[in-house]
N, C-alpha and C. Protein backbone atom coordinates (compact mmCIF):
# COMPACT_ATOMS: atom_id res chain seq x y z
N UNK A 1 33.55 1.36 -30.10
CA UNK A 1 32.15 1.64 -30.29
C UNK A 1 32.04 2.86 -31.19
N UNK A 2 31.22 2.72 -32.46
CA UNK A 2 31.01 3.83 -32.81
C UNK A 2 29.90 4.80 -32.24
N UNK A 3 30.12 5.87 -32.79
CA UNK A 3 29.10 7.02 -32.13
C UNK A 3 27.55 6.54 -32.54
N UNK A 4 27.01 6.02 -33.68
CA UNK A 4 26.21 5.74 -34.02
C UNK A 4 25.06 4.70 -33.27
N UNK A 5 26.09 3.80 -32.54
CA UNK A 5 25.83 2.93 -31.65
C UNK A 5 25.23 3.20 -30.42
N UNK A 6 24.55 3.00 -29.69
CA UNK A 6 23.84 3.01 -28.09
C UNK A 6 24.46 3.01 -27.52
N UNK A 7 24.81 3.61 -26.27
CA UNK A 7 25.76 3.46 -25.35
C UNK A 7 25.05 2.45 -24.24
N UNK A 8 25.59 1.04 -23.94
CA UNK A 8 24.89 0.32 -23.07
C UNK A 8 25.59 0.07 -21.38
N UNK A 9 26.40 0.90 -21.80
CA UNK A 9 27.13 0.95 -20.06
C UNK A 9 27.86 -0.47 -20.05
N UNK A 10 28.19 -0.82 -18.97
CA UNK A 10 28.87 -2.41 -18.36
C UNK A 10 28.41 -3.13 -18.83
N UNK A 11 26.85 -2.76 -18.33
CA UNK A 11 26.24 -4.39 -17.81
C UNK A 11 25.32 -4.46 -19.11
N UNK A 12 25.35 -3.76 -20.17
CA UNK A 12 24.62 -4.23 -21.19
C UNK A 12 23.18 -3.35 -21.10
N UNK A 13 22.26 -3.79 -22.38
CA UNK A 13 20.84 -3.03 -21.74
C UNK A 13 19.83 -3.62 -21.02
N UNK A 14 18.71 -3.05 -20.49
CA UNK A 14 18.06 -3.34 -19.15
C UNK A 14 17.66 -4.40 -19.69
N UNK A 15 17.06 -5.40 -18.53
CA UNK A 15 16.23 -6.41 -19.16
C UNK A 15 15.14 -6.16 -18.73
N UNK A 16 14.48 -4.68 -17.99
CA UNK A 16 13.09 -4.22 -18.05
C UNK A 16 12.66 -3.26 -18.80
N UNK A 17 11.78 -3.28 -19.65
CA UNK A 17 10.81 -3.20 -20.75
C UNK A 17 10.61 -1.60 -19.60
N UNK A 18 11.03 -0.29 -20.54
CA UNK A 18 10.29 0.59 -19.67
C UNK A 18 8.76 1.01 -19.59
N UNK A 19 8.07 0.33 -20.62
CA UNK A 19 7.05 0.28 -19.92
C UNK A 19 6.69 -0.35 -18.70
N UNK A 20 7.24 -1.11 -18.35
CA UNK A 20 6.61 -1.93 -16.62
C UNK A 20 7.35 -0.80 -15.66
N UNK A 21 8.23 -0.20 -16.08
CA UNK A 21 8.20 0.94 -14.96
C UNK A 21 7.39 2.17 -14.86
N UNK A 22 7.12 2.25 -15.91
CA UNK A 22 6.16 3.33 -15.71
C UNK A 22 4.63 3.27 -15.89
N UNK A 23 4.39 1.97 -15.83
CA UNK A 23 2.92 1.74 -15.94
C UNK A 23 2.36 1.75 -14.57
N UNK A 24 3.18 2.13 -13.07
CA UNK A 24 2.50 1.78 -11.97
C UNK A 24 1.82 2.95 -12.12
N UNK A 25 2.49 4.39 -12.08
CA UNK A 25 1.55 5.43 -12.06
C UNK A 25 0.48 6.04 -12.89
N UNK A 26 0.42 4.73 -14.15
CA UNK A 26 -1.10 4.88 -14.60
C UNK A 26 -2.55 4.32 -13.62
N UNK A 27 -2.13 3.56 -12.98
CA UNK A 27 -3.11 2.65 -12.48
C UNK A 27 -3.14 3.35 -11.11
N UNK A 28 -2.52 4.38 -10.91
CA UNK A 28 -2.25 4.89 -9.11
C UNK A 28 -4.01 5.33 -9.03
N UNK A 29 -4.32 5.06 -7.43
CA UNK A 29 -5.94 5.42 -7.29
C UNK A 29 -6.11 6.22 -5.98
N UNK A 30 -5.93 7.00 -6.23
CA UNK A 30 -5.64 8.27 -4.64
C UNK A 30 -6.59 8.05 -3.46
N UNK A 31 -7.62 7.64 -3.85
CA UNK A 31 -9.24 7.61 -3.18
C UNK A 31 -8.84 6.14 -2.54
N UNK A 32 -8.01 5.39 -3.61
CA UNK A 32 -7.85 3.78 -2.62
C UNK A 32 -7.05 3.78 -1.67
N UNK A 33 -5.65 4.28 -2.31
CA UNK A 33 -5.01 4.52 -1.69
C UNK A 33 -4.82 5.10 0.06
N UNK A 34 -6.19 6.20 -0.04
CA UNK A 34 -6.17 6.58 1.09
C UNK A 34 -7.25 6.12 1.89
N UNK A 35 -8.03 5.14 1.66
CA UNK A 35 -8.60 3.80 2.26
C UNK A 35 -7.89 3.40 2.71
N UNK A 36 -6.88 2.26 2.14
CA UNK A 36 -6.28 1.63 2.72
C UNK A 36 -5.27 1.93 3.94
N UNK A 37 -5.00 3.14 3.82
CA UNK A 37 -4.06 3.91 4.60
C UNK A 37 -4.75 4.35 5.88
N UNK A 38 -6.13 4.57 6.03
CA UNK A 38 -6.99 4.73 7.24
C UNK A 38 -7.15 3.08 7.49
N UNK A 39 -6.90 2.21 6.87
CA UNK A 39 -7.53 1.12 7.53
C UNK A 39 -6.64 0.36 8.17
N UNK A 40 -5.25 0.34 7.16
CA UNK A 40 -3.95 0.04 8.02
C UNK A 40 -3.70 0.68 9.37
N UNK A 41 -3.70 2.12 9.18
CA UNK A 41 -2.94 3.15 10.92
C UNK A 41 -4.50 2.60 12.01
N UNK A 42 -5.72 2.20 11.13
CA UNK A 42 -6.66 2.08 12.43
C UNK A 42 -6.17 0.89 12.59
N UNK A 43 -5.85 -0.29 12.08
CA UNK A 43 -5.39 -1.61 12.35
C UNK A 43 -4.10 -1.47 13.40
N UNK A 44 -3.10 -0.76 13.37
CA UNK A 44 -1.82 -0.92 13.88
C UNK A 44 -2.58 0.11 15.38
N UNK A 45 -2.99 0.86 15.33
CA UNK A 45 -3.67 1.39 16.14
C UNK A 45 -4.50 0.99 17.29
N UNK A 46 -5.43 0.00 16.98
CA UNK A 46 -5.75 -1.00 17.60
C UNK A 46 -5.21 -2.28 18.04
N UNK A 47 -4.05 -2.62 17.12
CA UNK A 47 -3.16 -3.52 18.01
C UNK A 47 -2.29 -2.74 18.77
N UNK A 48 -1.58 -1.57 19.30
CA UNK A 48 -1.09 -1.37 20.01
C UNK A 48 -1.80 -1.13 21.35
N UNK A 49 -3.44 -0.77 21.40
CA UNK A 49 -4.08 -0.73 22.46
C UNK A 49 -4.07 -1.99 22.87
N UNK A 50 -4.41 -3.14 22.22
CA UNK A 50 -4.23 -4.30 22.49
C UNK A 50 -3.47 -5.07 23.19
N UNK A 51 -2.01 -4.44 23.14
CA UNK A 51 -0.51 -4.83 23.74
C UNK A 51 -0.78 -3.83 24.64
N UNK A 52 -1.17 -2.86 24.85
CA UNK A 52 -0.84 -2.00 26.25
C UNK A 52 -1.66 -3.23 27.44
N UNK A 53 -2.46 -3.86 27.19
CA UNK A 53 -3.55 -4.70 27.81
C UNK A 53 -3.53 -6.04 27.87
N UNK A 54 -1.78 -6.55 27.40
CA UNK A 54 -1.32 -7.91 27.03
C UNK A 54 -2.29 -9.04 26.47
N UNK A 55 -2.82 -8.10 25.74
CA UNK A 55 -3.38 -8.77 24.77
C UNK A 55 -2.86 -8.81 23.00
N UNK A 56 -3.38 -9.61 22.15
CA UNK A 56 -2.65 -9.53 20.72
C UNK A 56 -3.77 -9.72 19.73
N UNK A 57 -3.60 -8.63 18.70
CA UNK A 57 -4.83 -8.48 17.38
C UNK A 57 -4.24 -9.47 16.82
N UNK A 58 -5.23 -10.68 16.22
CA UNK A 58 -4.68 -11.33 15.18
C UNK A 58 -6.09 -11.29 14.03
N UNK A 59 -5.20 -11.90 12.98
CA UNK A 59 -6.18 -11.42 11.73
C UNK A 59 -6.10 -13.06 10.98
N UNK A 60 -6.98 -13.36 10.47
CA UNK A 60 -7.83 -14.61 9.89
C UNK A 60 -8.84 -14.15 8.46
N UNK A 61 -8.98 -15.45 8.06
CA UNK A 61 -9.56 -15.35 6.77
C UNK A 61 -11.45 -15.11 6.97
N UNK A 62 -11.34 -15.26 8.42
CA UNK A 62 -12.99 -14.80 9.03
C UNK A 62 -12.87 -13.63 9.47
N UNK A 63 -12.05 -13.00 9.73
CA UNK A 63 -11.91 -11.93 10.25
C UNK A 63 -11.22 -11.69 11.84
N UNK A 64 -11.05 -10.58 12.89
CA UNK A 64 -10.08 -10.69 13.90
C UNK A 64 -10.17 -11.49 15.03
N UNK A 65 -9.68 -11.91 15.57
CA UNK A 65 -9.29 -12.21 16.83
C UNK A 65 -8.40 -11.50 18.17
N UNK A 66 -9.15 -11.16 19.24
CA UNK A 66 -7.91 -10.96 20.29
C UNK A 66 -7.50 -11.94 21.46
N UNK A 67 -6.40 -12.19 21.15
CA UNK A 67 -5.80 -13.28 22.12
C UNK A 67 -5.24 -12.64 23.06
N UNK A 68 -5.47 -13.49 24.49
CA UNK A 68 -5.24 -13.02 25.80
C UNK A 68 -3.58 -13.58 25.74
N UNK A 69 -2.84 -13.30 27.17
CA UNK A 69 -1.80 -14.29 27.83
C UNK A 69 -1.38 -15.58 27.89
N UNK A 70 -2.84 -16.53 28.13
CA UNK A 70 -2.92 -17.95 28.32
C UNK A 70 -3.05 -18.35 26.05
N UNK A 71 -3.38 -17.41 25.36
CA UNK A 71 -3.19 -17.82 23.89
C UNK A 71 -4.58 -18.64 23.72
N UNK A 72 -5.36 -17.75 24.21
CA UNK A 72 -6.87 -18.26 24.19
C UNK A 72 -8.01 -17.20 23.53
N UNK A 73 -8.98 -17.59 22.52
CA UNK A 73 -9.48 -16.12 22.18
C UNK A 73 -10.19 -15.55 22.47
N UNK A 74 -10.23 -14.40 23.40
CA UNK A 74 -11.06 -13.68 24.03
C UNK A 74 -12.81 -13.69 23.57
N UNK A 75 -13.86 -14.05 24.40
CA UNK A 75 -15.14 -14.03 23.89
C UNK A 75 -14.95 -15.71 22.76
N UNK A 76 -14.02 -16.15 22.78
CA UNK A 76 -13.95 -17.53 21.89
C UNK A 76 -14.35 -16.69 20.61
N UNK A 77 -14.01 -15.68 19.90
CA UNK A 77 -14.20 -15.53 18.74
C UNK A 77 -13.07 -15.00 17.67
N UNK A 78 -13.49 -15.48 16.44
CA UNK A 78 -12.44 -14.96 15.83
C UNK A 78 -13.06 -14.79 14.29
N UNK A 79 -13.83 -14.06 14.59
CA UNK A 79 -14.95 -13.26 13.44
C UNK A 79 -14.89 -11.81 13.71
N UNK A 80 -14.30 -11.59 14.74
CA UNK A 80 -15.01 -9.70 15.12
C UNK A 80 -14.18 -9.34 14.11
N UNK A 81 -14.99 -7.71 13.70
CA UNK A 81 -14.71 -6.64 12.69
C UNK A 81 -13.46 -6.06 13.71
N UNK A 82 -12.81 -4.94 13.04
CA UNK A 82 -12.29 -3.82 13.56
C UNK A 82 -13.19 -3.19 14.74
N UNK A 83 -14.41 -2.41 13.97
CA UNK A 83 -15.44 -1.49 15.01
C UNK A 83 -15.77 -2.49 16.05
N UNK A 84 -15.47 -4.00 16.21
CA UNK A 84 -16.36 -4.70 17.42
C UNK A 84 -15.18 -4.72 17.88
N UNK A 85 -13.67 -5.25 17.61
CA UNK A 85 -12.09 -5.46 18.44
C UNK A 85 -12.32 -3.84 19.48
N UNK A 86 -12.63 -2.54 18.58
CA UNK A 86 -12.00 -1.26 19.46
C UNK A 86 -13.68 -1.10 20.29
N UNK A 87 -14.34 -1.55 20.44
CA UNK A 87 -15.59 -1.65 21.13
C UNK A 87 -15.64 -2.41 22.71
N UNK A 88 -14.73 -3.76 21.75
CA UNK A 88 -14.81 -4.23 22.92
C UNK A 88 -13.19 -3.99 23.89
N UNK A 89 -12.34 -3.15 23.80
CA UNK A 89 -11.52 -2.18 23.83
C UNK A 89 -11.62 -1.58 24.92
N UNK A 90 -12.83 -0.80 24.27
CA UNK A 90 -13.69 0.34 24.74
C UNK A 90 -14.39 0.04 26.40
N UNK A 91 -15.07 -1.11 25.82
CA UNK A 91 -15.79 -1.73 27.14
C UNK A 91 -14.77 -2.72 28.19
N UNK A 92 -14.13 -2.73 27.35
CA UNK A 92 -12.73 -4.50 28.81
C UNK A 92 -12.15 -2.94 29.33
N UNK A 93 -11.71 -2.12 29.03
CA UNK A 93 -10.80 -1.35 29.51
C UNK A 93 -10.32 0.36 29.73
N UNK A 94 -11.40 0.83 29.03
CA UNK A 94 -11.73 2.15 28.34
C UNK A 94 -11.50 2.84 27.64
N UNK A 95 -11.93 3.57 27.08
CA UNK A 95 -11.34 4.56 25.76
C UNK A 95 -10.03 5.15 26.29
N UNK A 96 -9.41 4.92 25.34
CA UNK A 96 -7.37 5.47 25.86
C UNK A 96 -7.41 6.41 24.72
């Protein structure tokens, strides 16, 4: 190899374009980011109250469901928000 030449290591050169690596932290959105991050820990949050109460959060394209033991859905619904799952939480069992 002459000096003039690239040094491409072993395996040759990348086959990613460095722009696609460094284009994630143009698009980074701090404000979303930390949405989503309150909405996830309240989600995991509320399913663990859920399991203390052998019950299970499930999630649907209508929105949540909590299923009992027998795998039946509590109130027959499976539309409740977040604020109605930790409500009704609140009310089956009490604020923990």
């Amino acid at each position: 190899m002459s000096p003039s030449e690239p040094d491409r290591g072993r395996r040759g050169p990348s086959r990613h374009p460095r722009s696609w690596v460094t284009r994630a932290h143009d698009a980074f959105d701090a404000a979303g980011a930390n949405t989503e991050m309150a909405h996830k820990l309240r989600h995991k949050g509320l399913r663990r109250r859920a399991q203390l109460h052998g019950l299970e959060l499930r999630h649907s394209d209508y929105g949540y469901a909590l299923i009992d033991a027998a795998r039946m859905r509590v109130d027959g619904r499976s539309d409740m928000t977040l604020d109605e799952v930790a409500a009704h939480l609140d009310v089956a069992f009490g604020s923990s």
